[in-house]
PDB file of N, CA and C in Angstrom:
ATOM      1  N   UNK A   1      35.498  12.012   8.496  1.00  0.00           N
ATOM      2  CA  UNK A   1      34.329  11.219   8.758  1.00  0.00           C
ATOM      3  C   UNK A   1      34.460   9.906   7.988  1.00  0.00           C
ATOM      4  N   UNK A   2      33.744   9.032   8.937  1.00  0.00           N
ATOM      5  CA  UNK A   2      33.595   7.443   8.371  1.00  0.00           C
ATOM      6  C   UNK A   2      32.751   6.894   7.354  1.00  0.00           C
ATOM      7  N   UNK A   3      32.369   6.790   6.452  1.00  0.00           N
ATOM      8  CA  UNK A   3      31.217   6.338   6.028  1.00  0.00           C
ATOM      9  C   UNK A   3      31.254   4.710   5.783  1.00  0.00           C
ATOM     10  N   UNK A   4      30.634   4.220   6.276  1.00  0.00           N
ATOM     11  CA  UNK A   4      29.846   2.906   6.981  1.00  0.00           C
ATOM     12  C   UNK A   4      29.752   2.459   5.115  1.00  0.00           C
ATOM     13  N   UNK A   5      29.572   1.191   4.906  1.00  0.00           N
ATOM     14  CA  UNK A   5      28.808   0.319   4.112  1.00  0.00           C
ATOM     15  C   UNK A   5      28.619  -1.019   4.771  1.00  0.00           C
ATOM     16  N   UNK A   6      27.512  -1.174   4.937  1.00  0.00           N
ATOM     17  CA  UNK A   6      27.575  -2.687   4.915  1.00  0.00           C
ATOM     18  C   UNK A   6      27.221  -3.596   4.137  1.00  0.00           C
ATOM     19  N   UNK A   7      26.804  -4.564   4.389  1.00  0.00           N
ATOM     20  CA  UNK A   7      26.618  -6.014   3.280  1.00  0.00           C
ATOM     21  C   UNK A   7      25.063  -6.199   2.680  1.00  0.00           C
ATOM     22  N   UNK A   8      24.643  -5.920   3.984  1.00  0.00           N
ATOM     23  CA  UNK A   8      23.298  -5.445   3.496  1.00  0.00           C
ATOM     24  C   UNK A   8      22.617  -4.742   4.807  1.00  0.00           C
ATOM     25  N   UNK A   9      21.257  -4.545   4.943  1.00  0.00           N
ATOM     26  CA  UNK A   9      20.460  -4.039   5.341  1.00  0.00           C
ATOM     27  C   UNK A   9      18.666  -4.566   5.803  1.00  0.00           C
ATOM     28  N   UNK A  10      18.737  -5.077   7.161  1.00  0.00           N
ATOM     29  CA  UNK A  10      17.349  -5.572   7.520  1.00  0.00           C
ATOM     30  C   UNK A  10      16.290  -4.299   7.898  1.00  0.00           C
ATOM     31  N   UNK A  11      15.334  -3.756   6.877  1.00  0.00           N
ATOM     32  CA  UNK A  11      14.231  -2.938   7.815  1.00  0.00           C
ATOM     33  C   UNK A  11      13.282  -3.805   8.499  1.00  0.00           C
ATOM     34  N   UNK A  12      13.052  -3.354   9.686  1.00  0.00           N
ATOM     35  CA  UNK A  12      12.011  -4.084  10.171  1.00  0.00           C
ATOM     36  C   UNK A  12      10.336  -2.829  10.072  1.00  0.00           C
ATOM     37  N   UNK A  13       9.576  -3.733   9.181  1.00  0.00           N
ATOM     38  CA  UNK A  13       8.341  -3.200   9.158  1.00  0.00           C
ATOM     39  C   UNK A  13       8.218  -3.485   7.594  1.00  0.00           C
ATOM     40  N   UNK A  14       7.476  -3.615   7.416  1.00  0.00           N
ATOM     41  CA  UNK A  14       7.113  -3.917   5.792  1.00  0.00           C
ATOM     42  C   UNK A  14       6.263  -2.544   4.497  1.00  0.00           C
ATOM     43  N   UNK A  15       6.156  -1.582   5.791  1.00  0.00           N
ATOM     44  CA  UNK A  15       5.380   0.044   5.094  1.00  0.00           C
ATOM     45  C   UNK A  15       6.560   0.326   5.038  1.00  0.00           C
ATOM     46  N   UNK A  16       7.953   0.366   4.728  1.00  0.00           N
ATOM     47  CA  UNK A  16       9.361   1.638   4.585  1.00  0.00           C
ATOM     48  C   UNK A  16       8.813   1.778   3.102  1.00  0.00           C
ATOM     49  N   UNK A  17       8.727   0.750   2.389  1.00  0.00           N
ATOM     50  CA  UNK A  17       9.287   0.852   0.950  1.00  0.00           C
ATOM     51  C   UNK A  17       7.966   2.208   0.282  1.00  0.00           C
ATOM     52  N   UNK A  18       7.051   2.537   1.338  1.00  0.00           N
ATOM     53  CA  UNK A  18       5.996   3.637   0.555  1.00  0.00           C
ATOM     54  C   UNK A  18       6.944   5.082   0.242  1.00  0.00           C
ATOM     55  N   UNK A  19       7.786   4.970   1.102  1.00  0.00           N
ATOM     56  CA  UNK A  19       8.653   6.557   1.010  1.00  0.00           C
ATOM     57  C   UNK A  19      10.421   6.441  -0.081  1.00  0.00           C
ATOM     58  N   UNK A  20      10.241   5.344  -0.494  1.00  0.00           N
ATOM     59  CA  UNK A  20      11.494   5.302  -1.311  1.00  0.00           C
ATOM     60  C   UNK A  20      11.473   6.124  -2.187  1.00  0.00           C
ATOM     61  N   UNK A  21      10.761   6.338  -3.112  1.00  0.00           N
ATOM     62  CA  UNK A  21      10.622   6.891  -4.001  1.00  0.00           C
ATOM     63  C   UNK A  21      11.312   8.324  -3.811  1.00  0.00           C
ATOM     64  N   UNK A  22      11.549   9.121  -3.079  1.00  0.00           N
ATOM     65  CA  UNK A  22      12.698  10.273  -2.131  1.00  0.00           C
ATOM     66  C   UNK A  22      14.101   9.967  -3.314  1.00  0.00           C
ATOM     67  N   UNK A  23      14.026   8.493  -3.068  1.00  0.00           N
ATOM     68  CA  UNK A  23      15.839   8.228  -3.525  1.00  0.00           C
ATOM     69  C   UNK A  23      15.950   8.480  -4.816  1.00  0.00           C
ATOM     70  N   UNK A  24      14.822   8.368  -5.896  1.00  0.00           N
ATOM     71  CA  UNK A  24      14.662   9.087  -7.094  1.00  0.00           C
ATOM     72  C   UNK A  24      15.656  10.477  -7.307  1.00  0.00           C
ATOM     73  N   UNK A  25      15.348  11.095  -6.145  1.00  0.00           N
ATOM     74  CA  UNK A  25      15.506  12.748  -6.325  1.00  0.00           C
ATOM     75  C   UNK A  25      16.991  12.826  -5.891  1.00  0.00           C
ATOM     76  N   UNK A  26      17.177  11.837  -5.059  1.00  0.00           N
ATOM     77  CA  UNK A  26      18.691  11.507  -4.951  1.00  0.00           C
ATOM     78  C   UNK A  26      19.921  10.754  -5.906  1.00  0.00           C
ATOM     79  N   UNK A  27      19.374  10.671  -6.870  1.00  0.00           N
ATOM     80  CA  UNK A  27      19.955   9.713  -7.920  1.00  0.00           C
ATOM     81  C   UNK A  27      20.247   8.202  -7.410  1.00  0.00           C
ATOM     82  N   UNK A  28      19.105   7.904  -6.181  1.00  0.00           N
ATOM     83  CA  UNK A  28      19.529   6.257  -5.826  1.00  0.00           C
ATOM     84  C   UNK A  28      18.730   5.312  -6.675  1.00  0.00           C
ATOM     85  N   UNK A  29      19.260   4.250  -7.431  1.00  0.00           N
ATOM     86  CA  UNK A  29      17.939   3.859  -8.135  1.00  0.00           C
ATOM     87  C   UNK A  29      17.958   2.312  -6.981  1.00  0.00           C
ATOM     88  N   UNK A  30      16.661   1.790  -7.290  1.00  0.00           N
ATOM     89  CA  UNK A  30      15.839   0.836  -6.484  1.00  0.00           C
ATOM     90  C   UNK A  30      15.403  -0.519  -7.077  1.00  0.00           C
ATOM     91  N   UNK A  31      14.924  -1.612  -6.204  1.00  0.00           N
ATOM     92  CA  UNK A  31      14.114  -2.170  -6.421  1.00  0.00           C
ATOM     93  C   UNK A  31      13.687  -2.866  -5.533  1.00  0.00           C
ATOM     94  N   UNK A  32      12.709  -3.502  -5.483  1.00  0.00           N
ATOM     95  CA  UNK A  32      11.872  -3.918  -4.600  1.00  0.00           C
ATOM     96  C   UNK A  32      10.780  -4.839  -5.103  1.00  0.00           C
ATOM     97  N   UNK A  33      11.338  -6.414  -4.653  1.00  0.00           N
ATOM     98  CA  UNK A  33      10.582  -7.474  -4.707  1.00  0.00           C
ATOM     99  C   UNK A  33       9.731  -8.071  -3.385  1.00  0.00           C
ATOM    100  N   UNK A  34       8.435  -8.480  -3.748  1.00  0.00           N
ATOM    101  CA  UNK A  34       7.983  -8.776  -2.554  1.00  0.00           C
ATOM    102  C   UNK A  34       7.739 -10.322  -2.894  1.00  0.00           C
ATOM    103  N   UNK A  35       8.242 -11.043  -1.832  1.00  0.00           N
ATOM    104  CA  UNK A  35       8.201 -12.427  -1.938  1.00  0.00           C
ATOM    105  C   UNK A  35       7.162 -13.300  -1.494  1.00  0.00           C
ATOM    106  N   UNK A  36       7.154 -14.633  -2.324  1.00  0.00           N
ATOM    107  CA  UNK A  36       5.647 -15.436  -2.250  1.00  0.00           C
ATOM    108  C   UNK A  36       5.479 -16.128  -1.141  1.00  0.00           C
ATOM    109  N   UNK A  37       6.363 -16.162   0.081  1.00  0.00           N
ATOM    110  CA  UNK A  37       6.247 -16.899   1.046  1.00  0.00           C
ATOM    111  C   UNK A  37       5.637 -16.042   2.388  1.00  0.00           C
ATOM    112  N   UNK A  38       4.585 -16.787   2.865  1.00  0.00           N
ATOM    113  CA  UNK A  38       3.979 -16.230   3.466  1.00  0.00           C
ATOM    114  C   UNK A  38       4.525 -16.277   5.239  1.00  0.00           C
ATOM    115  N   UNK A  39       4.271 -15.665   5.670  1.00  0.00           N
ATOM    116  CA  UNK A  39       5.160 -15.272   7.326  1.00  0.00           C
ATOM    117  C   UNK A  39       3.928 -14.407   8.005  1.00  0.00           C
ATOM    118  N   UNK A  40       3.171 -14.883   9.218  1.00  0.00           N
ATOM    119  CA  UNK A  40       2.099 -14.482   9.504  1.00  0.00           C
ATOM    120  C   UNK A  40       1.283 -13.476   9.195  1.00  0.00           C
ATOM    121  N   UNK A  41       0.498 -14.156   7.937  1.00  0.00           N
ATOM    122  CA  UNK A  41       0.225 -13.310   7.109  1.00  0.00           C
ATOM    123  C   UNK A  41       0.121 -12.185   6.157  1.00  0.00           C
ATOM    124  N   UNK A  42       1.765 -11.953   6.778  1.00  0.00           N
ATOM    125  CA  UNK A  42       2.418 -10.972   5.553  1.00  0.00           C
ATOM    126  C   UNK A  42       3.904 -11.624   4.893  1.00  0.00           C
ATOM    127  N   UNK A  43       3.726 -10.860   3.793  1.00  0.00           N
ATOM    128  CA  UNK A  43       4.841 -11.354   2.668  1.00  0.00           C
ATOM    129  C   UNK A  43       6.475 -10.237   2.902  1.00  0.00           C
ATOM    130  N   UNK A  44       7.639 -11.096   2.991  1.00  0.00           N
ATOM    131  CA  UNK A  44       8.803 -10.313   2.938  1.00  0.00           C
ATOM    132  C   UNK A  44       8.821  -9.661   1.648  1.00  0.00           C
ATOM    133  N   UNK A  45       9.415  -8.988   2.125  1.00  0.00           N
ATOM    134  CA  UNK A  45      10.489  -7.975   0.665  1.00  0.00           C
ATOM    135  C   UNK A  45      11.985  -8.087   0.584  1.00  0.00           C
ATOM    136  N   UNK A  46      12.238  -7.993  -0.856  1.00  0.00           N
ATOM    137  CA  UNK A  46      13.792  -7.638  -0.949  1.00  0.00           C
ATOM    138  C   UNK A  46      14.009  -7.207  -1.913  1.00  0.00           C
ATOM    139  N   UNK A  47      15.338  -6.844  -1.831  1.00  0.00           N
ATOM    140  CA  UNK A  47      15.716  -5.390  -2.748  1.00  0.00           C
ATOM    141  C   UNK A  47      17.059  -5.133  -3.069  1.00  0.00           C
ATOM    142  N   UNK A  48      17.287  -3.698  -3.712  1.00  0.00           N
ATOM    143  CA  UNK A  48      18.502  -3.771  -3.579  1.00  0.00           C
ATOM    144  C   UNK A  48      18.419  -2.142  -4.074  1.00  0.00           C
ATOM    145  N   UNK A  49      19.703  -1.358  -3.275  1.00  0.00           N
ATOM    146  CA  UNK A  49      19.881   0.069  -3.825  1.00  0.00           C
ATOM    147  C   UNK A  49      21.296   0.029  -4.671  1.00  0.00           C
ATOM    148  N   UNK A  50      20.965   1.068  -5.500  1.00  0.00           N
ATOM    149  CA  UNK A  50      21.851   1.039  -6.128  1.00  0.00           C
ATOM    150  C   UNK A  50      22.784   2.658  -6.380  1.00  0.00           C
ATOM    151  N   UNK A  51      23.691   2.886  -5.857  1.00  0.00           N
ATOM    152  CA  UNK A  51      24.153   4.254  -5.723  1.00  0.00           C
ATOM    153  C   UNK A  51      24.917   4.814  -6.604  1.00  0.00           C
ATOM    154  N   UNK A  52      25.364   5.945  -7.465  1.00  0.00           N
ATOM    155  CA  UNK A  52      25.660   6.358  -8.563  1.00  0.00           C
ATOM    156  C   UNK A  52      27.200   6.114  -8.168  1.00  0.00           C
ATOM    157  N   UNK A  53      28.025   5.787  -7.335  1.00  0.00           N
ATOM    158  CA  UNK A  53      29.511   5.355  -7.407  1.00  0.00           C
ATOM    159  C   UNK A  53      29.650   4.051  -7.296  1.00  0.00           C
ATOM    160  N   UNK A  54      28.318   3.111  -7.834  1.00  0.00           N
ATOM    161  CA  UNK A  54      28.555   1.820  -7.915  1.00  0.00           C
ATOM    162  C   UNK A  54      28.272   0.920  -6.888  1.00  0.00           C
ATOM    163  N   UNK A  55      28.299   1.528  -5.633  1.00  0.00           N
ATOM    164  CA  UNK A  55      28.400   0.624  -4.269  1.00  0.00           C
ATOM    165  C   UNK A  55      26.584   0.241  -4.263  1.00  0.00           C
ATOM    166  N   UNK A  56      26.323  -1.405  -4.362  1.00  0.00           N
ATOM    167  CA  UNK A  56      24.933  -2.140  -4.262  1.00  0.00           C
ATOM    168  C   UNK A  56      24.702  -2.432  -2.659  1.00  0.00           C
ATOM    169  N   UNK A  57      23.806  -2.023  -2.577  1.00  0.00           N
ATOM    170  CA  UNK A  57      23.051  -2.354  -0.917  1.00  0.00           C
ATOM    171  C   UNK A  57      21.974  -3.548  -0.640  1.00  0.00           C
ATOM    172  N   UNK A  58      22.200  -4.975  -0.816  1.00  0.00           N
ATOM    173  CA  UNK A  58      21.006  -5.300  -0.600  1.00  0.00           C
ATOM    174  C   UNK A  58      19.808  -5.504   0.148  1.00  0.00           C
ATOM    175  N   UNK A  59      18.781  -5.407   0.591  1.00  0.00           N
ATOM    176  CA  UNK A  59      18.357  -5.252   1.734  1.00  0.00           C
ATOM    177  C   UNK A  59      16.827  -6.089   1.774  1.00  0.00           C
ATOM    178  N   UNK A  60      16.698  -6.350   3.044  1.00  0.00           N
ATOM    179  CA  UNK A  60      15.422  -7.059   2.966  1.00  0.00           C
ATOM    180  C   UNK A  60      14.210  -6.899   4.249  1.00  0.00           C
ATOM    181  N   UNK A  61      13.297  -6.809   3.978  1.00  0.00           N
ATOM    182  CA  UNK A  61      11.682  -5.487   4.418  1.00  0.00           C
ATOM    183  C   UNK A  61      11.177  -6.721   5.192  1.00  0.00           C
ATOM    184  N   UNK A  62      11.507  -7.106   6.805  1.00  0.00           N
ATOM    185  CA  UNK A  62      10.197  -7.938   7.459  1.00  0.00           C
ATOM    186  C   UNK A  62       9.032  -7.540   7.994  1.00  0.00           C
ATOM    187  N   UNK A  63       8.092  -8.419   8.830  1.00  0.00           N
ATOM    188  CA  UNK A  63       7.177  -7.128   9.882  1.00  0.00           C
ATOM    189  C   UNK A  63       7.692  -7.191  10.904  1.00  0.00           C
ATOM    190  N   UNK A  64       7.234  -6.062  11.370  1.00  0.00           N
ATOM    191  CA  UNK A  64       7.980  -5.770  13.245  1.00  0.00           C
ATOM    192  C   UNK A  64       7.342  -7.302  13.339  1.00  0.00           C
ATOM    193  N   UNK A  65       8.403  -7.458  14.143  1.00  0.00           N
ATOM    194  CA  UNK A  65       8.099  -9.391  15.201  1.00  0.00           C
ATOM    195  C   UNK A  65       6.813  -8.526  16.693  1.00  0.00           C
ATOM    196  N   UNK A  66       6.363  -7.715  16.681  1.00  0.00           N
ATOM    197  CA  UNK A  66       5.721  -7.548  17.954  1.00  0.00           C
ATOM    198  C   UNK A  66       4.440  -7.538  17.680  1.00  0.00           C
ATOM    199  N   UNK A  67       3.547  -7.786  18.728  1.00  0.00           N
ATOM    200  CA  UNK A  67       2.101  -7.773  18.434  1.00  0.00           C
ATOM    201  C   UNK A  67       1.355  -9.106  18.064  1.00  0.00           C
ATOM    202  N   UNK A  68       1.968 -10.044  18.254  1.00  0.00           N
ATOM    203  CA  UNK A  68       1.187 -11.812  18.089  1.00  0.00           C
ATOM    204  C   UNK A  68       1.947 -11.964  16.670  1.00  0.00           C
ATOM    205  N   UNK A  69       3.456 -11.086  16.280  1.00  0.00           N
ATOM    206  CA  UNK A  69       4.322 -11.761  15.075  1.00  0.00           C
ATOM    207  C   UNK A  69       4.894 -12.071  15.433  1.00  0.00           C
ATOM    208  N   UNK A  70       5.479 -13.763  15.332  1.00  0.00           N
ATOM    209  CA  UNK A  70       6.702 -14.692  16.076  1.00  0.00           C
ATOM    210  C   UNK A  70       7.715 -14.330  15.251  1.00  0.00           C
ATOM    211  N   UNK A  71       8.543 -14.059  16.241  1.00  0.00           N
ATOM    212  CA  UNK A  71       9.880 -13.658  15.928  1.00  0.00           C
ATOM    213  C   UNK A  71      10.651 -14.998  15.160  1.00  0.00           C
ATOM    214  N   UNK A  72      10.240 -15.843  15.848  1.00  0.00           N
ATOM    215  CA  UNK A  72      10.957 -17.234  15.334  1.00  0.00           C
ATOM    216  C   UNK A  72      10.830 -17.298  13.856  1.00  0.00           C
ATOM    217  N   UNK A  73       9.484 -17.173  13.229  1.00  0.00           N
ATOM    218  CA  UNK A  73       9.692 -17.164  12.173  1.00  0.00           C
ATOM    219  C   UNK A  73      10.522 -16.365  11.135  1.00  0.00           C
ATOM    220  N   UNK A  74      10.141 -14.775  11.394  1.00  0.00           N
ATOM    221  CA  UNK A  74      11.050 -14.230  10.976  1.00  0.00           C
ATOM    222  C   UNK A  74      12.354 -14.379  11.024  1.00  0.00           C
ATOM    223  N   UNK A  75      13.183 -14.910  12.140  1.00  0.00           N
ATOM    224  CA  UNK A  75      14.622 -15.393  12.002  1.00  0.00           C
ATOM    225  C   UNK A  75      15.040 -16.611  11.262  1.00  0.00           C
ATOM    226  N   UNK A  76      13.819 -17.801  10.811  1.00  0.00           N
ATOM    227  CA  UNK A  76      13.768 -18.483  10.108  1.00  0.00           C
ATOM    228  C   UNK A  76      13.995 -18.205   8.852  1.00  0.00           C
ATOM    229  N   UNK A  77      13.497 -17.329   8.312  1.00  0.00           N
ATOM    230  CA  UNK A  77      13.628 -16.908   6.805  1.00  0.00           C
ATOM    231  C   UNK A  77      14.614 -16.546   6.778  1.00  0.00           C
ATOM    232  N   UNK A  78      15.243 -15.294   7.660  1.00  0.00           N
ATOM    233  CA  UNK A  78      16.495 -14.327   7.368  1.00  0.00           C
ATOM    234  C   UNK A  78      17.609 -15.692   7.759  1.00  0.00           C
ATOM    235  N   UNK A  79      17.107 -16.505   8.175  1.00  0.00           N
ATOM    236  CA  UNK A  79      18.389 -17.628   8.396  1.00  0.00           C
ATOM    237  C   UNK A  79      18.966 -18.232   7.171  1.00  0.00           C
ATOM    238  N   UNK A  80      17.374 -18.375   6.370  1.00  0.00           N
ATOM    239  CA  UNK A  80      17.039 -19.223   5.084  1.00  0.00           C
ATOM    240  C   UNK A  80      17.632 -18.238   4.157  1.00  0.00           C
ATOM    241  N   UNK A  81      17.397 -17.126   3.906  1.00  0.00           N
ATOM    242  CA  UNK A  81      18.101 -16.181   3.183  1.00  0.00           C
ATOM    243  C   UNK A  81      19.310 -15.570   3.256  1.00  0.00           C
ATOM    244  N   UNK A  82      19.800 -15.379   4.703  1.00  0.00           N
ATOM    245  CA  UNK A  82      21.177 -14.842   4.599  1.00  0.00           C
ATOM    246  C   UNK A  82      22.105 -15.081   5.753  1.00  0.00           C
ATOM    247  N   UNK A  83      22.356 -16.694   5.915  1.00  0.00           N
ATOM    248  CA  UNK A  83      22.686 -17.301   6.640  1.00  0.00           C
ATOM    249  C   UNK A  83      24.068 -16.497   7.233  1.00  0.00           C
ATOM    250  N   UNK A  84      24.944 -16.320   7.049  1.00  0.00           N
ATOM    251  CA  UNK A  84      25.881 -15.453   7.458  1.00  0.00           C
ATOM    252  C   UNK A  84      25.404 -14.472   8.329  1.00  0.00           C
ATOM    253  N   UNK A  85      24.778 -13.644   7.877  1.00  0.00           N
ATOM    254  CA  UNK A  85      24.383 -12.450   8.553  1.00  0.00           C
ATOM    255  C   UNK A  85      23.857 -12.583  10.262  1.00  0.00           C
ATOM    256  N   UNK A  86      22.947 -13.717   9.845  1.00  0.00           N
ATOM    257  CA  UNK A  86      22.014 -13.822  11.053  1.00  0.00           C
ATOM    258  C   UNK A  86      23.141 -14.815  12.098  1.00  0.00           C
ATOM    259  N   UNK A  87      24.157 -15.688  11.365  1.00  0.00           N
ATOM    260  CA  UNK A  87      24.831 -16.507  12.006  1.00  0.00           C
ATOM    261  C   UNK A  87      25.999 -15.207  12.888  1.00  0.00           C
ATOM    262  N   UNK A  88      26.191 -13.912  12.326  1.00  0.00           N
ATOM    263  CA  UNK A  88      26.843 -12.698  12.765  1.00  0.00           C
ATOM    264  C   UNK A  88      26.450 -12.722  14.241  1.00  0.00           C
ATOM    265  N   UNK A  89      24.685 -12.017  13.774  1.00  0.00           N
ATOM    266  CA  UNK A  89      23.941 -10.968  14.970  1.00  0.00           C
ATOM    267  C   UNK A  89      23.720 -12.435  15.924  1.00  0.00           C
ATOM    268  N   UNK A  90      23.810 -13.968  16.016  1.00  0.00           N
ATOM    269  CA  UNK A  90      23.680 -14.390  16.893  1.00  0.00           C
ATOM    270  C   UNK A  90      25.362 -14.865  18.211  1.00  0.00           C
ATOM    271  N   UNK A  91      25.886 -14.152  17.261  1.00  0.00           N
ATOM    272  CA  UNK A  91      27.244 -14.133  18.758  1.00  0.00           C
ATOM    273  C   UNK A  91      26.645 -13.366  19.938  1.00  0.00           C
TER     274      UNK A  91
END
């Protein structure tokens, strides 16, 4: 079997981070910043896991884009933040 790492990690929805606390019991330790810039009316997150053989995950918490949330913006930030990535998922 393969096991995957990648560079980082986009959740989409901004409620994941209520159930982390799980990774405790897993020996994953955490963190989780929520950032001051505002994106229709809710604030991003970012983070980073950290796994007991060393390998760092960083990752970052938007809201679902659906429901009157412009997507545009959200790709704005993740552009602003992790230009590579998003310059990836747009081939």
């Amino acid at each position: 079997m393969q096991i995957i790492k990648p560079d980082v990690c986009i959740f989409v929805g901004l409620r994941n981070d209520k159930g982390m606390n799980i990774l405790d019991e897993k020996g994953v330790k955490y963190f989780i910043q929520t950032l001051d810039e505002k994106i229709n009316n809710s604030y991003p997150k970012k983070g980073e896991l950290q796994f007991a053989n060393g390998y760092k995950l960083p990752f970052y918490m938007i809201h679902h884009t659906s429901l009157g949330y412009s997507p545009q913006l959200w790709y704005d930030f993740l552009n602003k933040e992790i230009p590579e990535v998003v310059s990836f998922l747009d081939k």
